[in-house]
PDB file of N, CA and C in Angstrom:
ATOM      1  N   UNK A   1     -43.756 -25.026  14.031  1.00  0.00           N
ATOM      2  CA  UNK A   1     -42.340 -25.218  13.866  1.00  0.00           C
ATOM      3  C   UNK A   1     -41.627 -23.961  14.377  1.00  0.00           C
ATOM      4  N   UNK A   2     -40.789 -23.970  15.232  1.00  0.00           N
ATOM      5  CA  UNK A   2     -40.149 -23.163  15.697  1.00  0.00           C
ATOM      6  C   UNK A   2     -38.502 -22.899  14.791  1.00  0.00           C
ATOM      7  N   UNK A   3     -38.157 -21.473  14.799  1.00  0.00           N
ATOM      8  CA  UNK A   3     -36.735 -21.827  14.057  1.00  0.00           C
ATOM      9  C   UNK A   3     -35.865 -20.402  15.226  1.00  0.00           C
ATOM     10  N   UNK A   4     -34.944 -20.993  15.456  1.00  0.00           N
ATOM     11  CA  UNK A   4     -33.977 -20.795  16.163  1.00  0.00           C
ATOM     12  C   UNK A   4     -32.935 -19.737  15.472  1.00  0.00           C
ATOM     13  N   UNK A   5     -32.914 -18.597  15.579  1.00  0.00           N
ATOM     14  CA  UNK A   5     -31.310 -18.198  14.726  1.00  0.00           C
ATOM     15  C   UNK A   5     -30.518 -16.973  16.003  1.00  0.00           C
ATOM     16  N   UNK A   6     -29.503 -17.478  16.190  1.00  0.00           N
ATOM     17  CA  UNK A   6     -28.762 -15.984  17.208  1.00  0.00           C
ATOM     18  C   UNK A   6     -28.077 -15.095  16.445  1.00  0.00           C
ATOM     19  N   UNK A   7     -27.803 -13.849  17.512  1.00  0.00           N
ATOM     20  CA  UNK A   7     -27.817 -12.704  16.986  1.00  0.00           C
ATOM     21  C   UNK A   7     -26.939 -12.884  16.223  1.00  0.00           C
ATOM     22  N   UNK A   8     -25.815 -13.068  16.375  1.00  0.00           N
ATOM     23  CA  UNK A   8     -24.435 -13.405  16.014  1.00  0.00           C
ATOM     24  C   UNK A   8     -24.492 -13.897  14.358  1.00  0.00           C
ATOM     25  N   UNK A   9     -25.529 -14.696  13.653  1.00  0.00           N
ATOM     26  CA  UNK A   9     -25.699 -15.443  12.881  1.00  0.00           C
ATOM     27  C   UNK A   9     -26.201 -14.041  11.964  1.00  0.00           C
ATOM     28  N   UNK A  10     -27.208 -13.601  12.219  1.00  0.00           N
ATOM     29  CA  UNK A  10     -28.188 -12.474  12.212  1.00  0.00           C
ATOM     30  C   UNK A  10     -26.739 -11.226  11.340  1.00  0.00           C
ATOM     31  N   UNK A  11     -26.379 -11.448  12.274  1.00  0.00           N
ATOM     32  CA  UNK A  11     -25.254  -9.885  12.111  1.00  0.00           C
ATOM     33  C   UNK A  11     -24.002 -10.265  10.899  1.00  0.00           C
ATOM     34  N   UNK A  12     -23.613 -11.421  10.742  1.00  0.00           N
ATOM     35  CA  UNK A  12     -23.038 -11.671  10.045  1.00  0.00           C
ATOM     36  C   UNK A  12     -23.838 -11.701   8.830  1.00  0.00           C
ATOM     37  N   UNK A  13     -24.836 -12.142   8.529  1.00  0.00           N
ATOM     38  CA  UNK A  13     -25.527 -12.601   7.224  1.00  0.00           C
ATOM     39  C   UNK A  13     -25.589 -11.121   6.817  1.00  0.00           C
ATOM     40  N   UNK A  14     -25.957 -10.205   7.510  1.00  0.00           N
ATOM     41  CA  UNK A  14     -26.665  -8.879   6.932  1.00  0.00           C
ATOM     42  C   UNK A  14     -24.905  -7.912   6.558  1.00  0.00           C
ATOM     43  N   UNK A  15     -23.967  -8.390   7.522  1.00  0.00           N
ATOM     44  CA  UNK A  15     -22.376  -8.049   7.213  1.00  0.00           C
ATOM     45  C   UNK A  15     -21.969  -8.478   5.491  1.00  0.00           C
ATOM     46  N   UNK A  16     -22.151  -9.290   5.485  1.00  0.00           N
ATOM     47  CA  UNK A  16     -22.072 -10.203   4.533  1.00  0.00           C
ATOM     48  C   UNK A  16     -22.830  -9.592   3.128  1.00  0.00           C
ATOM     49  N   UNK A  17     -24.043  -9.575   3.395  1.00  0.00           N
ATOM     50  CA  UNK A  17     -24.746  -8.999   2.280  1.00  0.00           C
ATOM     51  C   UNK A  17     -24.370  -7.401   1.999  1.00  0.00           C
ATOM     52  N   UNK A  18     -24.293  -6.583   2.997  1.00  0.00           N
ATOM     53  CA  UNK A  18     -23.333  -5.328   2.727  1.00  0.00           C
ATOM     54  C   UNK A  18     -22.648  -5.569   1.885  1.00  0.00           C
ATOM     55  N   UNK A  19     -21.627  -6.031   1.760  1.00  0.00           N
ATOM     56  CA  UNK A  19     -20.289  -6.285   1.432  1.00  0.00           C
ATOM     57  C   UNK A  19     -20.261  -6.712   0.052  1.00  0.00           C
ATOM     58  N   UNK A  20     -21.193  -7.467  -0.557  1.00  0.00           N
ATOM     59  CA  UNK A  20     -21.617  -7.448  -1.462  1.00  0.00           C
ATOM     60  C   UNK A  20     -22.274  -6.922  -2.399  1.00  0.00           C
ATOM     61  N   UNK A  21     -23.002  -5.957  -1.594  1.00  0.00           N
ATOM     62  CA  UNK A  21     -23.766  -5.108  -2.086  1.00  0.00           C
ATOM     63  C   UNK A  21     -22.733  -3.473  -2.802  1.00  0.00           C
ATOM     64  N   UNK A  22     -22.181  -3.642  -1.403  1.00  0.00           N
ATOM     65  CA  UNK A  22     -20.604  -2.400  -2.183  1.00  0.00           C
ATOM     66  C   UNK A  22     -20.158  -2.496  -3.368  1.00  0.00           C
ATOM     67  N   UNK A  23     -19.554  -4.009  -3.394  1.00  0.00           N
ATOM     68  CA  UNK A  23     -18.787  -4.817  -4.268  1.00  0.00           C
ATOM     69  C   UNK A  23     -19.397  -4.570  -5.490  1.00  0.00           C
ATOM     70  N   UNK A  24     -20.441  -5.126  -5.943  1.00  0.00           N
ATOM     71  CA  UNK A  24     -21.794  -4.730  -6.789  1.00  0.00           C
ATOM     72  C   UNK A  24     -21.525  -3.436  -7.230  1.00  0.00           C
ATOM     73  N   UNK A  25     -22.051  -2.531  -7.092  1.00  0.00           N
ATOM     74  CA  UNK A  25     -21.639  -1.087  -6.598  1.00  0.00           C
ATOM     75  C   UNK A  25     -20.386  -0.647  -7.548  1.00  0.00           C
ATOM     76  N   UNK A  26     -19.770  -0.850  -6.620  1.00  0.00           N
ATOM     77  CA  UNK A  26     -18.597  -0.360  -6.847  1.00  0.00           C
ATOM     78  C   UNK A  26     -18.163  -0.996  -8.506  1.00  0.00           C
ATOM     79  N   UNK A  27     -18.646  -2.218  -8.727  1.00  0.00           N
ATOM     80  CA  UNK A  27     -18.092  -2.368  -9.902  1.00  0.00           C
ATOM     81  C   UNK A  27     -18.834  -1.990 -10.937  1.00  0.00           C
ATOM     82  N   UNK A  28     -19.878  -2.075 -10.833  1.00  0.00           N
ATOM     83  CA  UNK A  28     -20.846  -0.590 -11.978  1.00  0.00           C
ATOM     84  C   UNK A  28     -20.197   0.099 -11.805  1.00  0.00           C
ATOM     85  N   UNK A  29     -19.888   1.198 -10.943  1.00  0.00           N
ATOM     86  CA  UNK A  29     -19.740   2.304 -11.150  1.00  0.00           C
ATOM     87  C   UNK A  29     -18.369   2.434 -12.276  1.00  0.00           C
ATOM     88  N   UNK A  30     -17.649   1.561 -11.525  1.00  0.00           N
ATOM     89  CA  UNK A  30     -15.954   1.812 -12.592  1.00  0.00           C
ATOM     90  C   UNK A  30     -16.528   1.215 -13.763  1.00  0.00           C
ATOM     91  N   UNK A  31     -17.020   0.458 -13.979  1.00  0.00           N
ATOM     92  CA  UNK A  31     -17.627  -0.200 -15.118  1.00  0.00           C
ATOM     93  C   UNK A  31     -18.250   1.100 -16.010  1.00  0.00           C
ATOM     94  N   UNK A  32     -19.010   2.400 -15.620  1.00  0.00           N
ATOM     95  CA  UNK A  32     -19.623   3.029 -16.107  1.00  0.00           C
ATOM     96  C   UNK A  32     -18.589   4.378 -16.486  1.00  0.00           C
ATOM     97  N   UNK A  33     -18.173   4.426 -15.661  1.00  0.00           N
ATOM     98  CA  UNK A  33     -16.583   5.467 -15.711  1.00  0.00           C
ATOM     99  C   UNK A  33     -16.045   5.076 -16.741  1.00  0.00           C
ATOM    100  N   UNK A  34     -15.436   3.957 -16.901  1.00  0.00           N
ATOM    101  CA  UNK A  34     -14.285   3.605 -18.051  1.00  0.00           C
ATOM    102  C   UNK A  34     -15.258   3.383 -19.550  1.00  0.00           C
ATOM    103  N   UNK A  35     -16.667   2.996 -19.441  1.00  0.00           N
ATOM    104  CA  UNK A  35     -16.602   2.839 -20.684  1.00  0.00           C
ATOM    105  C   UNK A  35     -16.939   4.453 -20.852  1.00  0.00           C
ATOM    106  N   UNK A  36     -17.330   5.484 -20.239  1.00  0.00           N
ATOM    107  CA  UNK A  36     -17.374   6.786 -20.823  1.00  0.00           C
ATOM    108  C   UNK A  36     -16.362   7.052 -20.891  1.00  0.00           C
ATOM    109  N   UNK A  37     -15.350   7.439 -20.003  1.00  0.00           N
ATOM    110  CA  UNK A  37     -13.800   7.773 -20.066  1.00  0.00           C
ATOM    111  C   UNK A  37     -12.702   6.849 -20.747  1.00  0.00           C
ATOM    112  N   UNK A  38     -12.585   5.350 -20.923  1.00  0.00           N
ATOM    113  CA  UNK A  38     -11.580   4.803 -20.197  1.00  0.00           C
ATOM    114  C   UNK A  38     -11.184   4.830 -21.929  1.00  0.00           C
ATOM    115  N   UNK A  39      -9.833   4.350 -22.275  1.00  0.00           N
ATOM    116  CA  UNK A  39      -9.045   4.033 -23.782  1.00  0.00           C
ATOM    117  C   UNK A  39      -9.083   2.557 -24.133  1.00  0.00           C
ATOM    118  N   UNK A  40      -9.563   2.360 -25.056  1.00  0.00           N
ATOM    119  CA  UNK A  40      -9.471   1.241 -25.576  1.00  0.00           C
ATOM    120  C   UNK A  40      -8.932   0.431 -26.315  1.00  0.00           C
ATOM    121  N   UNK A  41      -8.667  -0.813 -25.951  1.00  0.00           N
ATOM    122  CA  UNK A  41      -7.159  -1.834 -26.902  1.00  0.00           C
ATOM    123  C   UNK A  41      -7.915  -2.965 -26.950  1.00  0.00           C
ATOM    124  N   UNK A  42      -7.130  -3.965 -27.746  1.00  0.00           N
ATOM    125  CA  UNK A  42      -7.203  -5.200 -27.765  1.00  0.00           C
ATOM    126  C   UNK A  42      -6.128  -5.887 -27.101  1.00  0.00           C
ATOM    127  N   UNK A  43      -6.545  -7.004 -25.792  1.00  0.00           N
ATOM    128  CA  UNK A  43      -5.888  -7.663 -25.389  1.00  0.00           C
ATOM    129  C   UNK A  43      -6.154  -9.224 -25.465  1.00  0.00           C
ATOM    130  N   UNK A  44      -4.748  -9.699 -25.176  1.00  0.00           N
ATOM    131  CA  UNK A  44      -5.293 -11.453 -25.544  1.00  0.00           C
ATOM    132  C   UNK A  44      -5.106 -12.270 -23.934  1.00  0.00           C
ATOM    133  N   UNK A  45      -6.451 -13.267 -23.259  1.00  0.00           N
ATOM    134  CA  UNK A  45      -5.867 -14.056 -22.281  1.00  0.00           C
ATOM    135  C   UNK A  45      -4.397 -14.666 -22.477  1.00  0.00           C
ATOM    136  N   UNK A  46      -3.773 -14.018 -21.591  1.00  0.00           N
ATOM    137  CA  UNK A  46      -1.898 -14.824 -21.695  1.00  0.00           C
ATOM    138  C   UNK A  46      -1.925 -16.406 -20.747  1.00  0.00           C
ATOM    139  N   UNK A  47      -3.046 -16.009 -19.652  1.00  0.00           N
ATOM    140  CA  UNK A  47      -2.644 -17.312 -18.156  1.00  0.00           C
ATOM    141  C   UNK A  47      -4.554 -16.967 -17.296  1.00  0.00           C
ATOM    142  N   UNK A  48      -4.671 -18.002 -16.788  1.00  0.00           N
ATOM    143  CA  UNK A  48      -5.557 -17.849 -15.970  1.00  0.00           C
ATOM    144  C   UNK A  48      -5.245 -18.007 -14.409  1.00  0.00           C
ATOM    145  N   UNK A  49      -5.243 -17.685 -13.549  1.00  0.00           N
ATOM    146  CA  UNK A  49      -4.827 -17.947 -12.173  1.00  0.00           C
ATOM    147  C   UNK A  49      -5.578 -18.528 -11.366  1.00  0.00           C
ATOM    148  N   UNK A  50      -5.327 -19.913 -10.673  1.00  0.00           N
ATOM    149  CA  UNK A  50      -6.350 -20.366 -10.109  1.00  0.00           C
ATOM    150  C   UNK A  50      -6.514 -20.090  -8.982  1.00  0.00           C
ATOM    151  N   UNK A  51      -7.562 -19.260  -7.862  1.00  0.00           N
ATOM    152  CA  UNK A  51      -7.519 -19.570  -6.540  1.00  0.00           C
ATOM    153  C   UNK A  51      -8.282 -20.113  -5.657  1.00  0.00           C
ATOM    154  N   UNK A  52      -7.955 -20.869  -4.442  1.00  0.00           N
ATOM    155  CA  UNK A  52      -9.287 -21.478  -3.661  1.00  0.00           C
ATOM    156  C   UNK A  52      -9.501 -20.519  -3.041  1.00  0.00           C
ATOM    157  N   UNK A  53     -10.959 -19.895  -2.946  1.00  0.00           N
ATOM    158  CA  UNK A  53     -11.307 -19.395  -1.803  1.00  0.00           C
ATOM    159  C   UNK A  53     -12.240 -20.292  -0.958  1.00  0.00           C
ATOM    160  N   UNK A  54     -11.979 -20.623  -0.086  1.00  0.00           N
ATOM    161  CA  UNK A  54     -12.727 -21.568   1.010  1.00  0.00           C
ATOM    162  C   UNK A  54     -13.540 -22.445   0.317  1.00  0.00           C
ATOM    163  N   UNK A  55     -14.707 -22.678   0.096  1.00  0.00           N
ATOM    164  CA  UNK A  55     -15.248 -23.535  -1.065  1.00  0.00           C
ATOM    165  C   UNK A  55     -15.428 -23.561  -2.444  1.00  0.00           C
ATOM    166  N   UNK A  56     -14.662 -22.345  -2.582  1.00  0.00           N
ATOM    167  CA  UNK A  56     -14.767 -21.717  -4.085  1.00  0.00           C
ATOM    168  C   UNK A  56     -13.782 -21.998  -4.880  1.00  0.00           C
ATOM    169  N   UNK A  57     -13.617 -22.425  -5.896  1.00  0.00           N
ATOM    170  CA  UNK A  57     -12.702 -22.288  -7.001  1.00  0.00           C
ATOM    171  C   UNK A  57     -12.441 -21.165  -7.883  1.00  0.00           C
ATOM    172  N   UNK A  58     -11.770 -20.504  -8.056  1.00  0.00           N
ATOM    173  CA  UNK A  58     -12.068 -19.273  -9.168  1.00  0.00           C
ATOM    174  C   UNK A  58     -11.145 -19.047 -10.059  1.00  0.00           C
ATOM    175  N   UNK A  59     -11.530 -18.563 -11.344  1.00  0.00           N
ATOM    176  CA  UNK A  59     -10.222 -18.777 -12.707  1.00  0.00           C
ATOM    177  C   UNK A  59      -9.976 -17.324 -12.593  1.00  0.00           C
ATOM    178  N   UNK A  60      -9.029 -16.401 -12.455  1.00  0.00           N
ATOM    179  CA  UNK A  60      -8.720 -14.949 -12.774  1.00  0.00           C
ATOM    180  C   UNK A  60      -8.209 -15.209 -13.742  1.00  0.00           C
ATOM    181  N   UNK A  61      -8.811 -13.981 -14.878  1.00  0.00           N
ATOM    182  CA  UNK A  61      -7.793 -13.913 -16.348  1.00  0.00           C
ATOM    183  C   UNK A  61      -6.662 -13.173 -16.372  1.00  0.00           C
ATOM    184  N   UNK A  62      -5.384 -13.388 -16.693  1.00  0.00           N
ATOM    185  CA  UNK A  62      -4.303 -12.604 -16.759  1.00  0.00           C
ATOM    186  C   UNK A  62      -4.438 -11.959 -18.279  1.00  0.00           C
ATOM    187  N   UNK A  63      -4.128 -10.590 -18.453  1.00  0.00           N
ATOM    188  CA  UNK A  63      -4.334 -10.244 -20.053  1.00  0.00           C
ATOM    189  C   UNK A  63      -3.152  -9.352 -20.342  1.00  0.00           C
ATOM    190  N   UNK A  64      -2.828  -9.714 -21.613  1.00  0.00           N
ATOM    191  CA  UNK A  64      -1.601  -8.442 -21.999  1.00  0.00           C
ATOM    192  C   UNK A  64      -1.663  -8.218 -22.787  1.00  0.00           C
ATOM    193  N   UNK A  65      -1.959  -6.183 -22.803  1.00  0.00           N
ATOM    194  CA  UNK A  65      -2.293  -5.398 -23.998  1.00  0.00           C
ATOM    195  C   UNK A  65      -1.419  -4.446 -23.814  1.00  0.00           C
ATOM    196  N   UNK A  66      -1.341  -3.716 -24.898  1.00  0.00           N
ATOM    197  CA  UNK A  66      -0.125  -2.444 -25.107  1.00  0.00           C
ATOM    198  C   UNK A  66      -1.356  -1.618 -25.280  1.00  0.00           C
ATOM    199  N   UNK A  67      -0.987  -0.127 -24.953  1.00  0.00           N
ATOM    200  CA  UNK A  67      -1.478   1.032 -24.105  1.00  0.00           C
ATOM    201  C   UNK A  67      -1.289   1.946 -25.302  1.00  0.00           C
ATOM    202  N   UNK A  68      -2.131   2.966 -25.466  1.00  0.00           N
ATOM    203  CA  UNK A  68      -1.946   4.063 -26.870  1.00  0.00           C
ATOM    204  C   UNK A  68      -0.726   4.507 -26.703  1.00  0.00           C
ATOM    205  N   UNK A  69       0.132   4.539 -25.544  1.00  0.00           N
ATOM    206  CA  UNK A  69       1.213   5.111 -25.602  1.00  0.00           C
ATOM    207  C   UNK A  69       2.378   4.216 -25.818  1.00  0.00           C
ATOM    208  N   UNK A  70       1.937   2.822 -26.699  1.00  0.00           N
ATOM    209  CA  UNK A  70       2.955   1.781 -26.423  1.00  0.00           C
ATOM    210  C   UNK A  70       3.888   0.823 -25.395  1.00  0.00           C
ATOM    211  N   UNK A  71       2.671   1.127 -24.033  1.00  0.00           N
ATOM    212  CA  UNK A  71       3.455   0.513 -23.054  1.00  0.00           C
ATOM    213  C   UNK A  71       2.891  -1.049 -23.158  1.00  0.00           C
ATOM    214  N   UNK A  72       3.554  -2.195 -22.737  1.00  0.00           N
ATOM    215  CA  UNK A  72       2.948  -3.167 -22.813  1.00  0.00           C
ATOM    216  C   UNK A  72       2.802  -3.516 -21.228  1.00  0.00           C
ATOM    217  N   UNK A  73       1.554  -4.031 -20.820  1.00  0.00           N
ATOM    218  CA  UNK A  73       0.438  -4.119 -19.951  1.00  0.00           C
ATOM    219  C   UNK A  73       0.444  -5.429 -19.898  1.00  0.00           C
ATOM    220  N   UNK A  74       0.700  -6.557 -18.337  1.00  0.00           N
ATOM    221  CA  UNK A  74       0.358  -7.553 -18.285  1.00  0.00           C
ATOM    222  C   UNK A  74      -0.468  -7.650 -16.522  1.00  0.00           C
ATOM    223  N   UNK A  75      -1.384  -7.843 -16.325  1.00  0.00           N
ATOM    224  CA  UNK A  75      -2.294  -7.879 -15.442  1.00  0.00           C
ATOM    225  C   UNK A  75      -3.238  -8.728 -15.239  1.00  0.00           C
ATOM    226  N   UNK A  76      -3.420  -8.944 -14.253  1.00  0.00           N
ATOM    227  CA  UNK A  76      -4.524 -10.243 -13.469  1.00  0.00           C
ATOM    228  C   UNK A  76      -6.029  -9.322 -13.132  1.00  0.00           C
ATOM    229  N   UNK A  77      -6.757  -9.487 -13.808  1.00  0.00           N
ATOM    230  CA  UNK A  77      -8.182  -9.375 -14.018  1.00  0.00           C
ATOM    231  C   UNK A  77      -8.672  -9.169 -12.653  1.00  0.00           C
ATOM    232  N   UNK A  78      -9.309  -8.325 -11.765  1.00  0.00           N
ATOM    233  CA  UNK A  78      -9.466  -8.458 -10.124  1.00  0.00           C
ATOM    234  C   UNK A  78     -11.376  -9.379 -10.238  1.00  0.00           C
ATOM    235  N   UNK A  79     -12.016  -9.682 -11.871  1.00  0.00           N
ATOM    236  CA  UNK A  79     -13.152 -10.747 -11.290  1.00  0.00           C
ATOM    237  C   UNK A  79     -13.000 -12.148 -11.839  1.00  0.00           C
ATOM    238  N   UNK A  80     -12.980 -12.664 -10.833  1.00  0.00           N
ATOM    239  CA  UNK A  80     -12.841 -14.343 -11.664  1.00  0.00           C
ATOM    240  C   UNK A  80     -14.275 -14.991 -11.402  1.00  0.00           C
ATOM    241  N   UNK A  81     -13.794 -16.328 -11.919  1.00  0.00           N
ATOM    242  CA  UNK A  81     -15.180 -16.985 -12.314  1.00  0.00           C
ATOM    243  C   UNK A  81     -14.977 -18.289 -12.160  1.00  0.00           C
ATOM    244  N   UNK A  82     -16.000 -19.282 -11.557  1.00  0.00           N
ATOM    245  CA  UNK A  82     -16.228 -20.882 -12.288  1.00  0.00           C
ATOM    246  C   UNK A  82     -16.826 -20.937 -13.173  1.00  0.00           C
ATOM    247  N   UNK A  83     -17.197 -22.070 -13.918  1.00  0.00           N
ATOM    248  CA  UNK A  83     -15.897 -21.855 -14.439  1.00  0.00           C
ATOM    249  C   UNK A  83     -15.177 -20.865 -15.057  1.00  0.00           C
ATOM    250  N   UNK A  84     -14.246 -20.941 -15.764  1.00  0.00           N
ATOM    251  CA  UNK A  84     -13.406 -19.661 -16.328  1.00  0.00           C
ATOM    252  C   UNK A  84     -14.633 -19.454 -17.264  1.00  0.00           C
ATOM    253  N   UNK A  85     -14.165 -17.368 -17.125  1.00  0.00           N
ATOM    254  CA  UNK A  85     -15.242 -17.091 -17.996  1.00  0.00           C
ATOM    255  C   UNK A  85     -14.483 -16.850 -19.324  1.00  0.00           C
ATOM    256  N   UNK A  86     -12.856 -16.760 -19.871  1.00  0.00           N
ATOM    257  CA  UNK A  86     -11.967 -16.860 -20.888  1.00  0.00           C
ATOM    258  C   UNK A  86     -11.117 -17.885 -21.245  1.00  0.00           C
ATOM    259  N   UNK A  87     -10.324 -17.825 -22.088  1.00  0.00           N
ATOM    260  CA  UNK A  87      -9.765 -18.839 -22.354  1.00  0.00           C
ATOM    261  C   UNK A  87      -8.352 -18.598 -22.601  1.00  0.00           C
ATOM    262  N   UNK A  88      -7.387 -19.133 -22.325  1.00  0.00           N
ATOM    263  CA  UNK A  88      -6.129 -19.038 -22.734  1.00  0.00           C
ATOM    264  C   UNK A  88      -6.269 -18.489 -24.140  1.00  0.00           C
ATOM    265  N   UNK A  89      -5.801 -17.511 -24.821  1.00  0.00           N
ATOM    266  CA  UNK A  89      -5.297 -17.512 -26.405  1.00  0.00           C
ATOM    267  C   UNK A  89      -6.486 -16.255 -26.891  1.00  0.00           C
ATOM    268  N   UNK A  90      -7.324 -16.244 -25.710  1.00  0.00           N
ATOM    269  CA  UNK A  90      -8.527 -15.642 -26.064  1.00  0.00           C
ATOM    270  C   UNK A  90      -8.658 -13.929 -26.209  1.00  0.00           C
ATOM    271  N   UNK A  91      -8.692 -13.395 -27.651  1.00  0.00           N
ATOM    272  CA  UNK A  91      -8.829 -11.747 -27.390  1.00  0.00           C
ATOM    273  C   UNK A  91      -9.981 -11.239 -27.056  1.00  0.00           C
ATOM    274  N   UNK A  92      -9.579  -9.858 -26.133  1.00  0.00           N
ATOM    275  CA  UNK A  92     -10.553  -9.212 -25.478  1.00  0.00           C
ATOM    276  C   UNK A  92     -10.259  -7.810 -25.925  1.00  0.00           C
ATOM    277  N   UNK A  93     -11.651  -6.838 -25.643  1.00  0.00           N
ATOM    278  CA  UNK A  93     -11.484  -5.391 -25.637  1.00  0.00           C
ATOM    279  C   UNK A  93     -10.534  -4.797 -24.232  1.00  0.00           C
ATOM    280  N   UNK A  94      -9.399  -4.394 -23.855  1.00  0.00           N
ATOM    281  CA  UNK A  94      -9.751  -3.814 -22.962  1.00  0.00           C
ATOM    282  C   UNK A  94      -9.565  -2.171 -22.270  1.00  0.00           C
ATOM    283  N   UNK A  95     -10.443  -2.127 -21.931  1.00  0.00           N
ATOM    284  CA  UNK A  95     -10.686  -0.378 -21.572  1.00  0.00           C
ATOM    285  C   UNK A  95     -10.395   0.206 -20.386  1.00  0.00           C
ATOM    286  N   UNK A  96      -9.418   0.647 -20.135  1.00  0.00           N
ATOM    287  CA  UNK A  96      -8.688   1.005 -19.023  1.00  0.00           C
ATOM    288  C   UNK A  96      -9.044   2.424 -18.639  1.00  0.00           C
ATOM    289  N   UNK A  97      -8.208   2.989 -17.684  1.00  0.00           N
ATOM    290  CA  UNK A  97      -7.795   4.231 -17.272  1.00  0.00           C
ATOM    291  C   UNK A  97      -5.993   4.716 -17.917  1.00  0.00           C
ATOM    292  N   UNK A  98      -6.476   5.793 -18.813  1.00  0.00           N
ATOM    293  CA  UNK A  98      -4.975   6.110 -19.305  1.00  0.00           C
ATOM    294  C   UNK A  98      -3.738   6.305 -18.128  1.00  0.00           C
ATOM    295  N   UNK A  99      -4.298   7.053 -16.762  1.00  0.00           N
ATOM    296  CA  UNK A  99      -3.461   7.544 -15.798  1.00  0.00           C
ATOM    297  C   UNK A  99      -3.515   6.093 -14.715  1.00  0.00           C
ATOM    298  N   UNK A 100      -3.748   4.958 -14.610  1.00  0.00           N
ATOM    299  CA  UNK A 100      -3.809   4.351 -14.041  1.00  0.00           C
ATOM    300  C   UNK A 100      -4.138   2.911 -14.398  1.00  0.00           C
ATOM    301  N   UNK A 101      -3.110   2.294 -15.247  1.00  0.00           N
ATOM    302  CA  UNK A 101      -3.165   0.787 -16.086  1.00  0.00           C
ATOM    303  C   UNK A 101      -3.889  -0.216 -14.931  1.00  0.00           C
ATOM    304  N   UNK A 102      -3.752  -0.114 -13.983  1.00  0.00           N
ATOM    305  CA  UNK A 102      -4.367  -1.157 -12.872  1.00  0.00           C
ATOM    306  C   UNK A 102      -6.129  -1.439 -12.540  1.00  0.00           C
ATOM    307  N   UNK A 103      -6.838   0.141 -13.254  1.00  0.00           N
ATOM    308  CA  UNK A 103      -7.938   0.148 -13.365  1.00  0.00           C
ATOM    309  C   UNK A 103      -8.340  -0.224 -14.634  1.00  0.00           C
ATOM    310  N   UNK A 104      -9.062  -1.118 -15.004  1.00  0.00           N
ATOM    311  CA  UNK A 104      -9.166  -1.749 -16.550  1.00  0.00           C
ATOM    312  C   UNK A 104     -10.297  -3.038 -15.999  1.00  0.00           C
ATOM    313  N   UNK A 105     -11.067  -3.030 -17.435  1.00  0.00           N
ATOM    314  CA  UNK A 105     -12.358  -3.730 -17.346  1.00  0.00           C
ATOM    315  C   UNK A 105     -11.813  -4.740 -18.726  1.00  0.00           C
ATOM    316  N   UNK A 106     -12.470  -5.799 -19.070  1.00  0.00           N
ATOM    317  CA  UNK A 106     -12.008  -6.712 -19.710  1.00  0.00           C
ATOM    318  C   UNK A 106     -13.696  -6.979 -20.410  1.00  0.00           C
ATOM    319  N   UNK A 107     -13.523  -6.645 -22.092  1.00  0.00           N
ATOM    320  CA  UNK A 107     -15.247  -6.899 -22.318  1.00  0.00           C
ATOM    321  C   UNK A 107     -14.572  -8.276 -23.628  1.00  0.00           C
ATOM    322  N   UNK A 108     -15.847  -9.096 -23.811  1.00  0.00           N
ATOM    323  CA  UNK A 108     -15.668 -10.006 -24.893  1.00  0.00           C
ATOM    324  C   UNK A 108     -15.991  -9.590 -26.471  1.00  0.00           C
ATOM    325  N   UNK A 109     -15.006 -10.293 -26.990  1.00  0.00           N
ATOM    326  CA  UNK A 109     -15.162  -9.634 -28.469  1.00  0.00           C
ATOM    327  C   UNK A 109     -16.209 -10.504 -29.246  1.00  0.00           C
ATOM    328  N   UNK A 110     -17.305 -10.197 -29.775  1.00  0.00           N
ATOM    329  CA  UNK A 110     -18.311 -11.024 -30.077  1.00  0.00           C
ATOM    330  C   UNK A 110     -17.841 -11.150 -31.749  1.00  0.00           C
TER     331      UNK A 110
END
């Protein structure tokens, strides 16, 4: 059996897996940062956002928590999921960056 693949195919797949592999990466790492550094609150799912990506469906959680300094915080989660991995109404831990509300990890309250 012979199998056929061009370069082109080749270069993308291994593009592809990079890219993922960063992604990966990169989100340990902030993942490992904030829970040593980051401040911690309780926030509740407010909205989920739906988007298509090409064959994908994905739920982003929107969450809004107030900040040790009393600011109130409403933000769209940058990992979504099929299905949703929260729920409307649903509280979460979440552990941010004090100097930078946009960096924030979202953990479940067991």
């Amino acid at each position: 059996m012979e199998i056929n693949v061009d370069f082109t195919t080749v270069v993308f797949v291994l593009f592809i897996s990079t890219v993922i592999v960063y992604v990966m990466v990169s989100r340990t790492q902030q993942k490992r940062r904030l829970e040593k550094n980051g401040l911690r609150t309780e926030g509740i799912i407010v909205d989920l956002e739906f988007d298509r990506w090409s064959r994908i469906s994905v739920y982003y959680p929107v969450v809004r928590y107030q900040t040790l300094d009393k600011e109130n915080i409403r933000r769209k989660y940058s990992v979504g999921n099929y299905p949703a991995s929260y729920e409307i109404g649903e509280k979460v831990i979440v552990i941010y960056n004090k100097d930078d509300t946009d960096d924030f990890i979202l953990k479940k309250i067991h």
